[in-house]
N, C-alpha and C. Protein backbone atom coordinates (compact mmCIF):
# COMPACT_ATOMS: atom_id res chain seq x y z
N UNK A 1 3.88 2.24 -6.37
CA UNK A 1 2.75 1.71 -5.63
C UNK A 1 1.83 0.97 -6.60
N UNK A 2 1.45 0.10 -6.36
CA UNK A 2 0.21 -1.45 -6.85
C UNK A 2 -0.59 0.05 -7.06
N UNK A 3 -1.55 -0.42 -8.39
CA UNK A 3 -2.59 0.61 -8.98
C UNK A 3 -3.73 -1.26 -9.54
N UNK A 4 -4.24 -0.53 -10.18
CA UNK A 4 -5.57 -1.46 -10.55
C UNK A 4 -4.75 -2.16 -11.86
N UNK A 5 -4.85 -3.15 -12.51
CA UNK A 5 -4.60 -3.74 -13.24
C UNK A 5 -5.27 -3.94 -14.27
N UNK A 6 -4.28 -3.36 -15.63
CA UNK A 6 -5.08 -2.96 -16.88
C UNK A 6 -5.93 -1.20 -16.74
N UNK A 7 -5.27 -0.41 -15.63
CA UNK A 7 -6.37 1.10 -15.59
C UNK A 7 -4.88 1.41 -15.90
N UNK A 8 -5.31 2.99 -16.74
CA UNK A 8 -3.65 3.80 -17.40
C UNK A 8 -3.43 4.67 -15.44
N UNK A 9 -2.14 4.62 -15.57
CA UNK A 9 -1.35 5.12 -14.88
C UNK A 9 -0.89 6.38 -15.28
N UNK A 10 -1.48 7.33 -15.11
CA UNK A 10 -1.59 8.37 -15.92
C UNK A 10 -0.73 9.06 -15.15
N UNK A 11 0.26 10.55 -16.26
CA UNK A 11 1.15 11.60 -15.68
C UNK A 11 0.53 12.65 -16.20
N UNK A 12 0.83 14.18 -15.52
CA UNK A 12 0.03 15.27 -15.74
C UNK A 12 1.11 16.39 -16.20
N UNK A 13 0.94 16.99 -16.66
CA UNK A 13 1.62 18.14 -16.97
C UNK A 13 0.82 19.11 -16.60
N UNK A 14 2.27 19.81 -16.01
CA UNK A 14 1.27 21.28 -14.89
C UNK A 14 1.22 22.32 -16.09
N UNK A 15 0.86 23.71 -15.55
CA UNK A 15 1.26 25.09 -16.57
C UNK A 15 2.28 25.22 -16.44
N UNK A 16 3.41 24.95 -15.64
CA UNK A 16 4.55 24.85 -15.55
C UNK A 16 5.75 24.21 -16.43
N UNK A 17 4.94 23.72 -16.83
CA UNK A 17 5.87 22.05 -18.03
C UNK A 17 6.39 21.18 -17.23
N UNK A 18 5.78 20.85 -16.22
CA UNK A 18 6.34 20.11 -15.06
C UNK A 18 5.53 18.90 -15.30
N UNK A 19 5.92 17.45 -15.08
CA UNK A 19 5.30 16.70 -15.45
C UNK A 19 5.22 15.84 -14.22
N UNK A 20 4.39 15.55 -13.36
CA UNK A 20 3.88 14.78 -11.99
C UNK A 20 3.14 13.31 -12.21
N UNK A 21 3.75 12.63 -11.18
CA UNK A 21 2.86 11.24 -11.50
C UNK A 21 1.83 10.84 -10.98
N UNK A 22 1.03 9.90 -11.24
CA UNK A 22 -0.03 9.73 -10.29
C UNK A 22 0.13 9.44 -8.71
N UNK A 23 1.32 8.86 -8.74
CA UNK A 23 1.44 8.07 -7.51
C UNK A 23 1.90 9.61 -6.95
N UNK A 24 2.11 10.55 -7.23
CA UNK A 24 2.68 11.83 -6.82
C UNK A 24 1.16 12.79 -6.07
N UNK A 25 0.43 12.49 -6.78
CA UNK A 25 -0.77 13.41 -6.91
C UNK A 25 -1.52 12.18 -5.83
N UNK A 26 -1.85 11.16 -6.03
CA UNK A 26 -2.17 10.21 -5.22
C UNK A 26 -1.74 10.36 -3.32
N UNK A 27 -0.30 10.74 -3.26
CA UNK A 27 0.22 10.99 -2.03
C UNK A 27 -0.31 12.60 -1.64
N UNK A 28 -0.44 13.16 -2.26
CA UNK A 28 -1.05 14.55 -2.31
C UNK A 28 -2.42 14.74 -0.89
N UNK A 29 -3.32 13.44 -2.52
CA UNK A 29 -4.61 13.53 -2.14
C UNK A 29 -4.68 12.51 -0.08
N UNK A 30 -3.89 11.83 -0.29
CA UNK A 30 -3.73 11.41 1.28
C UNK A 30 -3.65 12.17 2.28
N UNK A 31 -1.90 13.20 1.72
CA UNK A 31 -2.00 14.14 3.02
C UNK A 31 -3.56 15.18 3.11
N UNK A 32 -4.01 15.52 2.11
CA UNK A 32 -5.07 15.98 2.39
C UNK A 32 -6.15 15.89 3.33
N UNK A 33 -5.73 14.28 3.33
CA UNK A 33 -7.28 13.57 3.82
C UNK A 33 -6.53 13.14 5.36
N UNK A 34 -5.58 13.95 5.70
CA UNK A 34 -4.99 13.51 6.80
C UNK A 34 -4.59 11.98 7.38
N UNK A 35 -3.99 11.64 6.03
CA UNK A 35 -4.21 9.85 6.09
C UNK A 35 -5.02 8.95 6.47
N UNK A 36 -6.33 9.72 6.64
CA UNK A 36 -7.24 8.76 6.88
C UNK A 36 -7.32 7.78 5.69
N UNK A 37 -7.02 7.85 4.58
CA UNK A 37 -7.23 6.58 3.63
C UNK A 37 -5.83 6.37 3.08
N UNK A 38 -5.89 4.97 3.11
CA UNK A 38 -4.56 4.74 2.50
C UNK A 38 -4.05 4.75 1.34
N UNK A 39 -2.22 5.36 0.58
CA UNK A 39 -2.31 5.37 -0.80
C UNK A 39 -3.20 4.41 -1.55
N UNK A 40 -3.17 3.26 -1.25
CA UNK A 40 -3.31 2.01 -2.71
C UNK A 40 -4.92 2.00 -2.52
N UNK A 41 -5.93 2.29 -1.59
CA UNK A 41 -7.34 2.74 -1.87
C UNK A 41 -7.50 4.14 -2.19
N UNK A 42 -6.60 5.05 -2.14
CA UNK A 42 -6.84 6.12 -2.90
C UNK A 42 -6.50 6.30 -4.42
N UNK A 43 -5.77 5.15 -4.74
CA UNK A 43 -5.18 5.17 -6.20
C UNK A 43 -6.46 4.52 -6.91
N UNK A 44 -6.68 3.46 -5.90
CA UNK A 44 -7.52 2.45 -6.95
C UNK A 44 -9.18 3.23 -6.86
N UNK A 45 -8.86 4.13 -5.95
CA UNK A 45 -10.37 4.98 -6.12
C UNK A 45 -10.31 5.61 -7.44
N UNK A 46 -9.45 6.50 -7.49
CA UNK A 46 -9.21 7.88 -8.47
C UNK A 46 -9.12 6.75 -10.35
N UNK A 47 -7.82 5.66 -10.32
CA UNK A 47 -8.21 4.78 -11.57
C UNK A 47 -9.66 4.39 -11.82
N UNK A 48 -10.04 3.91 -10.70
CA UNK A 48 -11.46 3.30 -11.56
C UNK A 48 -12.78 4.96 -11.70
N UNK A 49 -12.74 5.80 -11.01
CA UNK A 49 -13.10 6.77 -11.55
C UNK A 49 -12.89 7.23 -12.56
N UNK A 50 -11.32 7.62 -12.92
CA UNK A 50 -10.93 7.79 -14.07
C UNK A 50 -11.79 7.52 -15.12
N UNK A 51 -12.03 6.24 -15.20
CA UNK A 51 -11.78 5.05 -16.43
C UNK A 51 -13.44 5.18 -16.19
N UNK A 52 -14.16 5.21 -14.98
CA UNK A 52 -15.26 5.47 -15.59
C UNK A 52 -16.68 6.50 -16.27
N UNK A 53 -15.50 7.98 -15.73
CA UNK A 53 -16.40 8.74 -16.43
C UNK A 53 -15.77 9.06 -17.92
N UNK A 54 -14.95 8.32 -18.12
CA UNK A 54 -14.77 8.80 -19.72
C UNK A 54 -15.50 8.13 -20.76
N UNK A 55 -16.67 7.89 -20.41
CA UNK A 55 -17.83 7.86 -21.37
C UNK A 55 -19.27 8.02 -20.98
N UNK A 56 -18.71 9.48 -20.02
CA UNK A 56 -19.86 9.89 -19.63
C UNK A 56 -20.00 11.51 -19.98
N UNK A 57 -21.12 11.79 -19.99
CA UNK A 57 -21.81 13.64 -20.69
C UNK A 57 -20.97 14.57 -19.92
N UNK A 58 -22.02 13.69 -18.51
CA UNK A 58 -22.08 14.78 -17.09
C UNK A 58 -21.54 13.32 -16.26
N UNK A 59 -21.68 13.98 -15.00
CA UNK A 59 -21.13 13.15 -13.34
C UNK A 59 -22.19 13.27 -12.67
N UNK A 60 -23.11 12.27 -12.37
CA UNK A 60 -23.70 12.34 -10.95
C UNK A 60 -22.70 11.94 -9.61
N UNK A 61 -22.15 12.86 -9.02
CA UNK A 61 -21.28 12.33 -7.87
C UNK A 61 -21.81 10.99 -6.81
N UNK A 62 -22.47 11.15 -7.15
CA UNK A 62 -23.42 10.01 -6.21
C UNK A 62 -23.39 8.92 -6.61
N UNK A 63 -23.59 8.88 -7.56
CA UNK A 63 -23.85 7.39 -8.44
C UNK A 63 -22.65 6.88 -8.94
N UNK A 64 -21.45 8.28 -9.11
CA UNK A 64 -20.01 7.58 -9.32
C UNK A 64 -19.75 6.67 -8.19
N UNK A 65 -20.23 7.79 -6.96
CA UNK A 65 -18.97 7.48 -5.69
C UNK A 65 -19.61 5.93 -5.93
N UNK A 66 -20.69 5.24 -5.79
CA UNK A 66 -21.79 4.16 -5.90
C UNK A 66 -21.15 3.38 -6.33
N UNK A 67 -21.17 3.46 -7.67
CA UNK A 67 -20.38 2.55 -8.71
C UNK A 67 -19.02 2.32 -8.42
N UNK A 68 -18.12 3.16 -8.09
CA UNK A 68 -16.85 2.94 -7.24
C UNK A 68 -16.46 1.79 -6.60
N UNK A 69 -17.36 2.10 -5.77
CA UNK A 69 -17.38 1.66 -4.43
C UNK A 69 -17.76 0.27 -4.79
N UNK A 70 -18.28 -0.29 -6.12
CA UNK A 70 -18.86 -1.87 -5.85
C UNK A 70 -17.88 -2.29 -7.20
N UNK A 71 -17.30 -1.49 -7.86
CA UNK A 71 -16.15 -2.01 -9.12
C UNK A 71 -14.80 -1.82 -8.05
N UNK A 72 -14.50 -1.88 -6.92
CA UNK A 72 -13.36 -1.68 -5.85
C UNK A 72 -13.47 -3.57 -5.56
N UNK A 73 -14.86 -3.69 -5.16
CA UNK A 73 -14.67 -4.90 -4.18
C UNK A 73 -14.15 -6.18 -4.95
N UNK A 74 -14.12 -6.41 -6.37
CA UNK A 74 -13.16 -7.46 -6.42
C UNK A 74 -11.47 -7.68 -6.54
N UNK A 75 -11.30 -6.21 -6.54
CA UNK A 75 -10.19 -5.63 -6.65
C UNK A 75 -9.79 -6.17 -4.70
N UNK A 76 -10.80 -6.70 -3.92
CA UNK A 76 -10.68 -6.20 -1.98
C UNK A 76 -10.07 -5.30 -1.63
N UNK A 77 -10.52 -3.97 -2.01
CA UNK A 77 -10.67 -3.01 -1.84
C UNK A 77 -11.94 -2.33 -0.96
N UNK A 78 -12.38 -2.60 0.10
CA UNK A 78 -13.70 -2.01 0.48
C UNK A 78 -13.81 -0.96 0.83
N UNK A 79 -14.87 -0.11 0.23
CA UNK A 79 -14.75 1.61 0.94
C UNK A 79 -16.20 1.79 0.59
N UNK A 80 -16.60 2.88 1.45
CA UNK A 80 -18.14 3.61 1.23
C UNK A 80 -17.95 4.52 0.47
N UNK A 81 -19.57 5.15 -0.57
CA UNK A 81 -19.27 6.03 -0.78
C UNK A 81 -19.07 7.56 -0.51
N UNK A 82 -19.27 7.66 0.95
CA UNK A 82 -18.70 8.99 1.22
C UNK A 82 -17.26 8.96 1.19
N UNK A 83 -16.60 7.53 1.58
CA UNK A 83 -14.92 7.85 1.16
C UNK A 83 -14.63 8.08 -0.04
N UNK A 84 -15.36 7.05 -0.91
CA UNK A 84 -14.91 7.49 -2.10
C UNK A 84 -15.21 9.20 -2.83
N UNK A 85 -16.07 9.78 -2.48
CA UNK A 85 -16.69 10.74 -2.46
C UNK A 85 -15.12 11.64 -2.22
N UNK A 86 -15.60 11.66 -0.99
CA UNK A 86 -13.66 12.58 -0.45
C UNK A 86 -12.62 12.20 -0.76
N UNK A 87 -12.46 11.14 -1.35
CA UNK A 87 -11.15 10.91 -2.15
C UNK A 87 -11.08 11.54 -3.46
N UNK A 88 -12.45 11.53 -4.16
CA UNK A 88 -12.23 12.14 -5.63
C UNK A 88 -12.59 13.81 -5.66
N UNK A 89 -13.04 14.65 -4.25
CA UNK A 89 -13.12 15.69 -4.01
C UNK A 89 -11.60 16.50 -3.79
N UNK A 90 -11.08 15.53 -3.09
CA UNK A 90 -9.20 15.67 -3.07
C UNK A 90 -8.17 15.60 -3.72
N UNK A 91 -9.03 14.80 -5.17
CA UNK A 91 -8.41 14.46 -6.16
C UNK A 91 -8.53 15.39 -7.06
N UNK A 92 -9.77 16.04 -7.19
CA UNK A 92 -10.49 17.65 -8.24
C UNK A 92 -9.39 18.71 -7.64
N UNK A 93 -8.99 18.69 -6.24
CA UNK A 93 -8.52 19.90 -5.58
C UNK A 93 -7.01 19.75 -6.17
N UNK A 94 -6.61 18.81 -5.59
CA UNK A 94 -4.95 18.85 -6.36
C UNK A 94 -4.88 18.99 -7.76
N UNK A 95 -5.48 18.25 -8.35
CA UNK A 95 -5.29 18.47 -10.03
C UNK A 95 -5.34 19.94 -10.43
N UNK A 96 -6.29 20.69 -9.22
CA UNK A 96 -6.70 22.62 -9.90
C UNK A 96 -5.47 23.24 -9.36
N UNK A 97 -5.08 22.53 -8.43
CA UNK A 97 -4.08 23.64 -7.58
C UNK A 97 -2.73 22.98 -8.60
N UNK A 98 -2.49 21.71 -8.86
CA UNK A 98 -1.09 22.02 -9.57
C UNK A 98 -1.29 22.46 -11.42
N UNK A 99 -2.31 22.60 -11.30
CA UNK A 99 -2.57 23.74 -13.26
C UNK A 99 -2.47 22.63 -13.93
N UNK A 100 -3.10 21.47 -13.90
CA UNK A 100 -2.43 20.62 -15.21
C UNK A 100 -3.13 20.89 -16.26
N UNK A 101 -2.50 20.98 -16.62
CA UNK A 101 -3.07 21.10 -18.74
C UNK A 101 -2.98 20.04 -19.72
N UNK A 102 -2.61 18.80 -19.09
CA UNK A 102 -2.43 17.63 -20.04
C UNK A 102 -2.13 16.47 -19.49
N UNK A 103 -3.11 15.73 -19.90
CA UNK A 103 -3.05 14.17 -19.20
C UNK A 103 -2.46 13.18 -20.30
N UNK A 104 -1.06 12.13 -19.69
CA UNK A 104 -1.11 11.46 -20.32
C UNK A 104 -1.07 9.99 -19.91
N UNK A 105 -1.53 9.41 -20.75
CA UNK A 105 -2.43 8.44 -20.19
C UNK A 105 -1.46 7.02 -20.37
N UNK A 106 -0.93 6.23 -19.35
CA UNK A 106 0.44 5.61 -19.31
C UNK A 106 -0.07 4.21 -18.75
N UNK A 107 0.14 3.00 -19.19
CA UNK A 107 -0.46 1.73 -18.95
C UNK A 107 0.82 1.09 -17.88
């Protein structure tokens, strides 16, 4: 599946030694959301999140989902931030439930 261009495409390793892909964890976070959002705005939610709290302390969820939501639109991608919000709430949940212990970070 199309991801953002130039964001890492990252794989996870569970506690398991099991190693899952994004686009894996991505389909996850959909059924979650009862397909209300589609894979390729849930991918390009979770990449540009990614990519932008890693040079941050803390998370204001608010101001991520915010920022999201307006680094999406040249990508035409449009979403609010309560979607984006529940997309990266779905995204915290799968990552805890499959144990990952190691991100690696794949272009």
């Amino acid at each position: 599946m199309r991801g953002i261009g130039g964001l890492p495409e990252p794989t996870f390793r569970t506690a398991d030694d099991s190693w899952v892909s994004l686009d894996t964890v991505v389909a996850c976070v959909v059924d979650r959301l009862d397909g209300d959002v589609s894979p390729m705005v849930a991918k390009g939610v979770i990449q540009v999140a990614r990519h932008a709290v890693k040079c941050l302390e803390t998370v204001d969820i608010g101001a991520l989902a915010r920022d999201v939501t307006l680094s999406l639109r040249p990508e035409h991608i449009v979403v609010t931030p309560p979607v984006v919000n529940a997309i990266l709430l779905a995204y915290v949940t799968e990552v805890e439930q499959l144990g990952v212990v190691q991100v690696a970070e794949g272009y």
